[in-house]
Protein backbone atom coordinates (compact mmCIF):
# COMPACT_ATOMS: atom_id res chain seq x y z
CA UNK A 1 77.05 196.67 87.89
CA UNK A 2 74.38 194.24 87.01
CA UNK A 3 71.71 195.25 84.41
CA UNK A 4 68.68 194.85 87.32
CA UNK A 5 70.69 197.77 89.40
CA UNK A 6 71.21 199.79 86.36
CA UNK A 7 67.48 199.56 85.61
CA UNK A 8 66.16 199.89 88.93
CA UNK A 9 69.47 201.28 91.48
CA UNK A 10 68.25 197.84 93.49
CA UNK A 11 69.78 194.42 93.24
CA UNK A 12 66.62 191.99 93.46
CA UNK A 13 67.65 188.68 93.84
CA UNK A 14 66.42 186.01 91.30
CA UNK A 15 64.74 183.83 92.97
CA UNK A 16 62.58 180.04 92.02
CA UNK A 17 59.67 181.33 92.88
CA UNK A 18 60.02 184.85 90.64
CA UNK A 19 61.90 182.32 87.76
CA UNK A 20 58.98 180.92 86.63
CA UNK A 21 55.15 180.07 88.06
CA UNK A 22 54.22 177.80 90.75
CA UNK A 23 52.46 174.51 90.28
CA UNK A 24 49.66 176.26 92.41
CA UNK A 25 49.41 179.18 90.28
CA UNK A 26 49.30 177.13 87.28
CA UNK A 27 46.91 174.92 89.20
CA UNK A 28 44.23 178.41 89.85
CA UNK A 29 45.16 179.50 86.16
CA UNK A 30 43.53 176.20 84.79
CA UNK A 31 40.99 176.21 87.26
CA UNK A 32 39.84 179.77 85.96
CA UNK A 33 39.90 179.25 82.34
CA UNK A 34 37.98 175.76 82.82
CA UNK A 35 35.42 177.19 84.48
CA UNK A 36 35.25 180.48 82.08
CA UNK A 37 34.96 178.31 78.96
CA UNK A 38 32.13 176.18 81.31
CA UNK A 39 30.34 178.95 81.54
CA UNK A 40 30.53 179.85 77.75
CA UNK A 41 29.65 176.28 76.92
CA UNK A 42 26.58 175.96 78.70
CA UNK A 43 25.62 179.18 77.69
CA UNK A 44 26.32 178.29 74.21
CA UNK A 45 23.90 174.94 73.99
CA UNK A 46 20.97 177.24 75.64
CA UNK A 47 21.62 179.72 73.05
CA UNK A 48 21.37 176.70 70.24
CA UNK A 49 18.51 175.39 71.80
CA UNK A 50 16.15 178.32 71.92
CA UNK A 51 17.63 179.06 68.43
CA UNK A 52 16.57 176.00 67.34
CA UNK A 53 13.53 175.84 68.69
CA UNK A 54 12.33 179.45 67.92
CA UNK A 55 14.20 180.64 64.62
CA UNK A 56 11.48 179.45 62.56
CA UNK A 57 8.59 180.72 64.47
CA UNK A 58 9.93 184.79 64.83
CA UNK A 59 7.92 186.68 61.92
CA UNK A 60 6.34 189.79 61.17
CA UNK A 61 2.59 188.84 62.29
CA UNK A 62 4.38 187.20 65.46
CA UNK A 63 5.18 190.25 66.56
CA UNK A 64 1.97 192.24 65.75
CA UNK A 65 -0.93 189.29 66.97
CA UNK A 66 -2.20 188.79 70.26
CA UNK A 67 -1.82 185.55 72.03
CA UNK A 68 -4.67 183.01 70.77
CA UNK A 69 -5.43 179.45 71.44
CA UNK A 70 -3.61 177.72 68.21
CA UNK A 71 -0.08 178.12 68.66
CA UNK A 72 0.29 179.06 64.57
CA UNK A 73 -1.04 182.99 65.00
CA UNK A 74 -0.04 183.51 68.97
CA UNK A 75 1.85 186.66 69.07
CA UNK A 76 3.73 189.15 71.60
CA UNK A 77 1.87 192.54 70.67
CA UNK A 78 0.29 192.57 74.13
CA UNK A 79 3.71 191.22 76.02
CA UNK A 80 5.73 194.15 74.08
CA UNK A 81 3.30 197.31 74.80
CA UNK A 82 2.81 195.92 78.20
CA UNK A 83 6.63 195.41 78.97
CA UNK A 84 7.24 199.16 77.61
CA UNK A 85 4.63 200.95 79.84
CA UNK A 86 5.98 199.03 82.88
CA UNK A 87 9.37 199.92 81.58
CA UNK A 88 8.63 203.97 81.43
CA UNK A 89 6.68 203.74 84.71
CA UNK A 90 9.21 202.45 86.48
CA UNK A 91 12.15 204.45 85.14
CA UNK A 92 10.20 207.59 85.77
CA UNK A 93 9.70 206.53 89.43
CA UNK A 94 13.07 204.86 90.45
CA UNK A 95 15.33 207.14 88.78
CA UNK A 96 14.72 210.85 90.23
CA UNK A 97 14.09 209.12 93.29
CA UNK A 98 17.27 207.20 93.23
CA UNK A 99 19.45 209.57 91.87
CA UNK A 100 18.09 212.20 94.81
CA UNK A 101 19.10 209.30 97.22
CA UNK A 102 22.54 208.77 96.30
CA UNK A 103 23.09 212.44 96.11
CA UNK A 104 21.94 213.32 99.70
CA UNK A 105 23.44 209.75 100.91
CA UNK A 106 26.96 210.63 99.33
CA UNK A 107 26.95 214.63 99.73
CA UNK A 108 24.48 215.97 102.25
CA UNK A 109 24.17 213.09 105.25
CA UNK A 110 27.27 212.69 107.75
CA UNK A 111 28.61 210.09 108.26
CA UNK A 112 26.74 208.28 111.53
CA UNK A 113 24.36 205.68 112.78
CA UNK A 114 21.62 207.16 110.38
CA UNK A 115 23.65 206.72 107.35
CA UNK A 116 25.38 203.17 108.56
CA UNK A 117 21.78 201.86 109.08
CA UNK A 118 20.38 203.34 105.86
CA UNK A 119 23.86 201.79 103.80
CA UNK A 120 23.27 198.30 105.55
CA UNK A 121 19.56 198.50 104.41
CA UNK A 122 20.27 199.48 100.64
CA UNK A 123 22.64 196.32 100.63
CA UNK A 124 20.30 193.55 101.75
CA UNK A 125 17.43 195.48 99.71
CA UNK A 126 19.77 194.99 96.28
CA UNK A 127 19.95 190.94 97.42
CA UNK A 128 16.53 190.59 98.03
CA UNK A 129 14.56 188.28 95.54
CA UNK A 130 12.24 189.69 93.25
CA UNK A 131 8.82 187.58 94.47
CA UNK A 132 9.22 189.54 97.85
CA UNK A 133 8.97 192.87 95.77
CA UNK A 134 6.08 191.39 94.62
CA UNK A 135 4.37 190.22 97.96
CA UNK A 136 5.41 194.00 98.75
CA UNK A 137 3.22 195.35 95.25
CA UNK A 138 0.69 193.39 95.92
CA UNK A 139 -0.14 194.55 99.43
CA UNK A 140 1.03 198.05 98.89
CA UNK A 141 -0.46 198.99 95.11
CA UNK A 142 -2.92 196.68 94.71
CA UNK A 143 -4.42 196.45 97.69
CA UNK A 144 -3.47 199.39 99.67
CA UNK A 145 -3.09 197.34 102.67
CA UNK A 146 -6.97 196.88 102.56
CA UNK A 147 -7.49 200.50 103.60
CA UNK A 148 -10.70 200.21 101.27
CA UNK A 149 -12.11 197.11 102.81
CA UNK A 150 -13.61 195.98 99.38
CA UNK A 151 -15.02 198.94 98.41
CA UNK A 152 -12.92 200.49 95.72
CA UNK A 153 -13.47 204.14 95.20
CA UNK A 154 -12.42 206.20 91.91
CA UNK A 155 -10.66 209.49 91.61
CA UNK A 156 -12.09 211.58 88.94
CA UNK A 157 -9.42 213.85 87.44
CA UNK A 158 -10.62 216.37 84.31
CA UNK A 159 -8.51 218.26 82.07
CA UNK A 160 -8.85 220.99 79.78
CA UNK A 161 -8.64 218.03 76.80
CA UNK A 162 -8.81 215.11 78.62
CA UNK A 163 -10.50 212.77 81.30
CA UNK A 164 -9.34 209.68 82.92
CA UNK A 165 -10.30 207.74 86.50
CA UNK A 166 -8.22 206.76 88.98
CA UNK A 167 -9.07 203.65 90.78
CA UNK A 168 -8.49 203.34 94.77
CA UNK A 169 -6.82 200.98 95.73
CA UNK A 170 -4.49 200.69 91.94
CA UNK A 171 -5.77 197.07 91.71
CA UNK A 172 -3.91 194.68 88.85
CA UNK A 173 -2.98 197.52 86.72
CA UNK A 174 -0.19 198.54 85.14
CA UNK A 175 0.71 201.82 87.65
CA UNK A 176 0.98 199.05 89.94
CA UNK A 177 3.40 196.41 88.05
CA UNK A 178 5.61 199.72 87.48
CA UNK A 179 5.87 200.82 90.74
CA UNK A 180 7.04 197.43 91.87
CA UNK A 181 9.56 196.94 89.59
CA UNK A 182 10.46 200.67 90.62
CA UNK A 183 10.90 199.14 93.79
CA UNK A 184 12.70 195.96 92.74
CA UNK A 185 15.64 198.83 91.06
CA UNK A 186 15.32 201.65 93.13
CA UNK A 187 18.20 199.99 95.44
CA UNK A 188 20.46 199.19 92.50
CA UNK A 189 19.64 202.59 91.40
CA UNK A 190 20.67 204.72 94.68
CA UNK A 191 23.97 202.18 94.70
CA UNK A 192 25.14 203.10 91.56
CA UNK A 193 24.45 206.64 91.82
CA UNK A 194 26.40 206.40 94.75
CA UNK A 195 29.48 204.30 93.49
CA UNK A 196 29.50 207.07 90.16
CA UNK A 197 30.11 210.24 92.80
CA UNK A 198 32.73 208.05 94.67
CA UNK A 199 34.32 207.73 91.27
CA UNK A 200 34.82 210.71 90.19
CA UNK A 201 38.78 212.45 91.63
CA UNK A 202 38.40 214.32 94.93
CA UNK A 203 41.16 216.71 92.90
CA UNK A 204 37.65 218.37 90.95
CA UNK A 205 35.84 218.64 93.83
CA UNK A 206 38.61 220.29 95.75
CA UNK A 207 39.06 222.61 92.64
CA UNK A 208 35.64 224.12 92.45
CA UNK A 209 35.92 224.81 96.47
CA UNK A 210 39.04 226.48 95.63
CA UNK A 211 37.80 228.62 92.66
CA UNK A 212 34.53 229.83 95.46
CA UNK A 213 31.75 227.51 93.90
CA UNK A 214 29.27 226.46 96.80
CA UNK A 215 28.22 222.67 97.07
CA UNK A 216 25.42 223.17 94.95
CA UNK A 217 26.87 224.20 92.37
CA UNK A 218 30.47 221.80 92.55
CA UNK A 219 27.39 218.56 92.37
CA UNK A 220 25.50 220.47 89.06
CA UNK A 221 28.24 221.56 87.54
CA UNK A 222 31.54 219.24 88.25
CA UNK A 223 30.34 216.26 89.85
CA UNK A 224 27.08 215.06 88.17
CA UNK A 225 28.60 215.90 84.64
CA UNK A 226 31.54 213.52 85.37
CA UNK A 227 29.04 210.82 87.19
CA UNK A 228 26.55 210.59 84.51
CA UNK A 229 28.14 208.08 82.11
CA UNK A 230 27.93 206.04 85.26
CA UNK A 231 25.02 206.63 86.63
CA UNK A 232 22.85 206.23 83.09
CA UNK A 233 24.91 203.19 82.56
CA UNK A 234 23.96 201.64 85.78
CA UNK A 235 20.17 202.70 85.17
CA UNK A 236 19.93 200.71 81.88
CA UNK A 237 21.27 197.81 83.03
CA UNK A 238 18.79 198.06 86.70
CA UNK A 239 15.86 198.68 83.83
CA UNK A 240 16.95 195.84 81.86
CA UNK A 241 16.57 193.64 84.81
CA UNK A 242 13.39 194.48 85.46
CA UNK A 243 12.17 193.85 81.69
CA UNK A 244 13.16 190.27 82.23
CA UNK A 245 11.16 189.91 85.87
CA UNK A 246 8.13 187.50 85.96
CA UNK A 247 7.56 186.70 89.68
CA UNK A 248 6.35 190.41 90.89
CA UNK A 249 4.48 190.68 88.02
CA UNK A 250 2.76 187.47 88.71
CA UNK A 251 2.04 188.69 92.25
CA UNK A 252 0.53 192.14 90.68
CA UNK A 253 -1.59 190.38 88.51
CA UNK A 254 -0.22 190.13 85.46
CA UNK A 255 -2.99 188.34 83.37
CA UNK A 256 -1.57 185.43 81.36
CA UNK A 257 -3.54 185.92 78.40
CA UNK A 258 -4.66 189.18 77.15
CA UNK A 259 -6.09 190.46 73.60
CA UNK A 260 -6.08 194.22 73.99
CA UNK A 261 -2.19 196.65 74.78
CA UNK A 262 -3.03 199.14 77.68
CA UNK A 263 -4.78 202.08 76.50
CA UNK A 264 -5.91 200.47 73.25
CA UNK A 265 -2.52 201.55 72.20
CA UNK A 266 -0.96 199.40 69.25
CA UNK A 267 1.40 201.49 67.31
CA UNK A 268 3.28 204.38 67.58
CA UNK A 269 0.60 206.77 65.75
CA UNK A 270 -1.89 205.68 68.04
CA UNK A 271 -0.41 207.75 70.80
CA UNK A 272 -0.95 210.98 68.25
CA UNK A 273 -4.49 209.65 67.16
CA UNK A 274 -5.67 208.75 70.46
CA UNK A 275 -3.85 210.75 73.03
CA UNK A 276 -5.98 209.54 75.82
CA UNK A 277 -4.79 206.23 75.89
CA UNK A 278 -1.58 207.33 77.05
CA UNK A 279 -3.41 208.88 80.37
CA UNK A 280 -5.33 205.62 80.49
CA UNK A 281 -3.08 203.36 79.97
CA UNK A 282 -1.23 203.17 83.59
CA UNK A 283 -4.92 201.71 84.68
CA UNK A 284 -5.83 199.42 82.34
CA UNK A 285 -5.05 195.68 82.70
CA UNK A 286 -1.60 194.17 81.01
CA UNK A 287 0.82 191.22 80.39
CA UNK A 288 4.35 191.58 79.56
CA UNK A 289 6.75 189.62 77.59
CA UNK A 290 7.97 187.09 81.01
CA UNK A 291 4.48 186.30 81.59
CA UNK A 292 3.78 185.12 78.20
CA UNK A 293 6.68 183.26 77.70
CA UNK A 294 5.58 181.60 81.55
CA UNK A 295 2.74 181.14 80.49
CA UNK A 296 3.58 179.29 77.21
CA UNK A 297 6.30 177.12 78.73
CA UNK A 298 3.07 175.82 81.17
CA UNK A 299 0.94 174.86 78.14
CA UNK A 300 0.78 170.81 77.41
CA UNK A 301 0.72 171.76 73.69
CA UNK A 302 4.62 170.85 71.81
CA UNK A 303 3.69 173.68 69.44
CA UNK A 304 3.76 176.50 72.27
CA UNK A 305 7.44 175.86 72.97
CA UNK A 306 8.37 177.24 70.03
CA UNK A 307 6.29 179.78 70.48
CA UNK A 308 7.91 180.99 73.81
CA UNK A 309 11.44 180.00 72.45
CA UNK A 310 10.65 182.75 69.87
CA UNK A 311 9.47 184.97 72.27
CA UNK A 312 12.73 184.21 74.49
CA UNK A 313 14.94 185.57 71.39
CA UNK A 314 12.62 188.87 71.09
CA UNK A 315 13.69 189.28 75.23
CA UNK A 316 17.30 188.41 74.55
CA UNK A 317 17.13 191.11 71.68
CA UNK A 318 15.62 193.63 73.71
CA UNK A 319 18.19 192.75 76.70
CA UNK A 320 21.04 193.03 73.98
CA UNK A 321 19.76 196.31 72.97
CA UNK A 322 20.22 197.80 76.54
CA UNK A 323 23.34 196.75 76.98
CA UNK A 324 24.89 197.57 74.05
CA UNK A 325 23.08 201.43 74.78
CA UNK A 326 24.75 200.96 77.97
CA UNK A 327 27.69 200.48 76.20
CA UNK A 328 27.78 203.67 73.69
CA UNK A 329 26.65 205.90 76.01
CA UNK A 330 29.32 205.29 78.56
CA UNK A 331 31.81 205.45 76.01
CA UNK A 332 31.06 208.23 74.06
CA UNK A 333 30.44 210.85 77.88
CA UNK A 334 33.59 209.00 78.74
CA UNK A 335 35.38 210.40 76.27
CA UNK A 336 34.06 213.81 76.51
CA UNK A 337 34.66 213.56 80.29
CA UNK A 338 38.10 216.01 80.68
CA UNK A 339 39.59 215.32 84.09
C-alpha cells in the first residue's frame, strides 16, 4: 500500500498539474506581488516627500498658534480643537443611532421587501462621495431647507448654571459640520454593526434560547458582548474617515482661516475654567485640520507648503493613532471573548 492511501485510505493520482504550479499561476503570483510592492512604492515617495517637506516645520508653537499671514508662526490650534468637536459630535450622533440600526435590521425586522429596500439603500449610501453629504448638510443644517426664509430665529435655553442660544436654522457652525459627517458614517456604522452580529456563532444564540433567556436579553447579554470588539473597531476606523474629510466641510462652511477654537476653548483646563464653552461651542464658527491644509496647498506662497506638509504629518499621526486603538482594542475583547 502506497504511503498517500496509508495517510489518507484514498489513492490520489499525481498528476502535472498537482506536481508543481502552472505558468498561469506563476503568471497571477507575479502579477500580485508587483502590484503590492507598487503600491508600497508609491506610497513610500509620498511619505518621503511630505517628510521632507514638513519635518522641519512640526514644533511646539506649530501646534499651539493660529493660522497667520507669514508662513513662519502659522499654526493648527484652530484645525485641532475644531477637528475634535466635529469628531465628538459626530460620534455621539452616528453611533447610538447606528448601532440601534443594525440591531433592529439584524434582530427585530423580517426578512422582506422593507428590509431588501432598506439593505440596498445602506449599500449605495456607504459608496456615495463625501461632497454629496455635504450638498445634503448644507441644505439640511445650515439652511433648514429655507424654512426660515432669511430670518434666523434663536432658541433661548437657561440652566440652573448656565445659558447658551441656539440659532435657527444651525447656520456654518460646528453642530452642523458634525452632523454631516454623522451622516457621511452613519452607513458604515449600521454595516458594521451588522456584519459584527452576523459574526458571532449561531451555537450562543441557540444556547441562551435553550437555557430560557428572551431576545432581549440573548442581544445584552451574549450577542453584543461578543460583537463589540467589532463593532468599536469598525466605529474608529468610520470616525477616522471622517477626521480626514474636507469637501462636506467646505460645503458647511468651514472658514479657511480662523483665529479663535470653538467656545474660546484652547486647552484642556479651559473646559474646567470655563465650562460654558463646552455648551457653546457646537455654535460657534470652526475650521478643522483638512481645511487648513486645503487651504495652504491654495496659497501662491513656497513657504506654506511646508506648512501644510507639516500639518499633513499631524493628520497622518492622528489617523495612525486610531488605527492602532482600533487595533488594541480588538485584540485585547478578542481575547477575553470565550466562545
Amino acid at each position: 500500500m502506497s504511503a498517500n492511501v496509508m495517510r489518507t485510505g484514498i489513492d490520489v493520482p499525481r498528476t502535472r498539474a498537482f506536481a508543481r504550479p502552472s505558468f498561469v499561476g506563476r503568471l497571477f503570483a507575479g502579477a500580485c506581488a508587483t502590484s503590492a510592492w507598487m503600491g508600497l512604492g508609491v506610497l513610500s515617495v509620498l511619505l518621503v516627500g511630505v517628510l521632507w517637506q514638513g519635518a522641519g516645520w512640526l514644533s511646539w508653537s506649530f501646534l499651539t498658534n493660529y493660522d497667520s499671514r507669514h508662513p513662519a508662526e502659522a499654526g493648527i490650534r484652530a484645525g485641532l480643537w475644531g477637528s475634535l468637536w466635529l469628531v465628538v459630535l459626530a460620534t455621539l450622533f452616528a453611533v447610538p443611532v447606528g448601532v440601534g440600526a443594525g440591531i433592529f435590521l439584524e434582530e427585530y425586522e423580517k426578512k422582506g421587501w422593507l428590509r431588501t429596500v432598506i439593505e440596498i439603500n445602506l449599500s449605495n449610501l456607504a459608496g456615495v462621495p463625501s461632497i454629496v453629504y455635504g450638498i445634503l448638510g448644507m441644505a439640511v443644517f445650515v439652511k433648514m431647507f429655507g424654512a426660515f426664509q432669511g430670518q434666523p430665529k434663536v432658541l433661548e435655553i437657561g440652566l440652573r448654571n448656565a445659558h447658551f442660544d441656539i440659532p435657527l436654522p444651525f447656520g456654518r457652525t460646528v453642530l452642523s459640520g458634525g452632523l454631516t459627517l454623522a451622516l457621511l458614517i452613519l452607513p458604515i456604522v449600521i454595516v458594521v454593526t451588522r456584519e459584527a452580529l452576523r459574526a458571532v456563532p449561531s451555537s450562543l444564540r441557540q444556547a441562551s434560547y435553550a437555557l430560557g433567556a428572551t431576545h432581549w436579553q440573548t442581544i445584552r447579554h451574549q450577542l453584543l458582548p461578543a460583537a463589540l470588539p467589532g463593532i468599536i473597531t469598525g466605529v474608529i476606523l468610520s470616525v477616522s474617515r471622517a477626521i480626514g474629510e474636507t469637501a462636506p466641510l467646505l460645503m458647511v462652511g468651514a472658514a479657511v482661516y480662523l483665529a479663535n477654537s470653538p467656545g474660546g476653548i484652547e486647552t484642556p483646563l479651559d473646559v474646567v475654567k470655563h465650562p460654558g464653552g463646552v455648551l457653546e461651542a457646537p455654535f460657534d464658527s470652526f475650521t478643522a485640520l483638512p481645511v487648513l491644509i486645503f487651504n495652504w496647498i491654495s496659497r501662491p506662497e513656497k513657504e506654506y507648503r511646508h506648512v501644510a506638509a507639516a500639518a499633513i504629518l499631524v493628520l497622518l499621526g492622528l489617523l495612525q493613532v486610531f488605527n492602532i486603538a482600533a487595533s488594541v482594542i480588538r485584540a485585547r475583547m478578542q481575547r477575553k471573548t470565550r466562545w
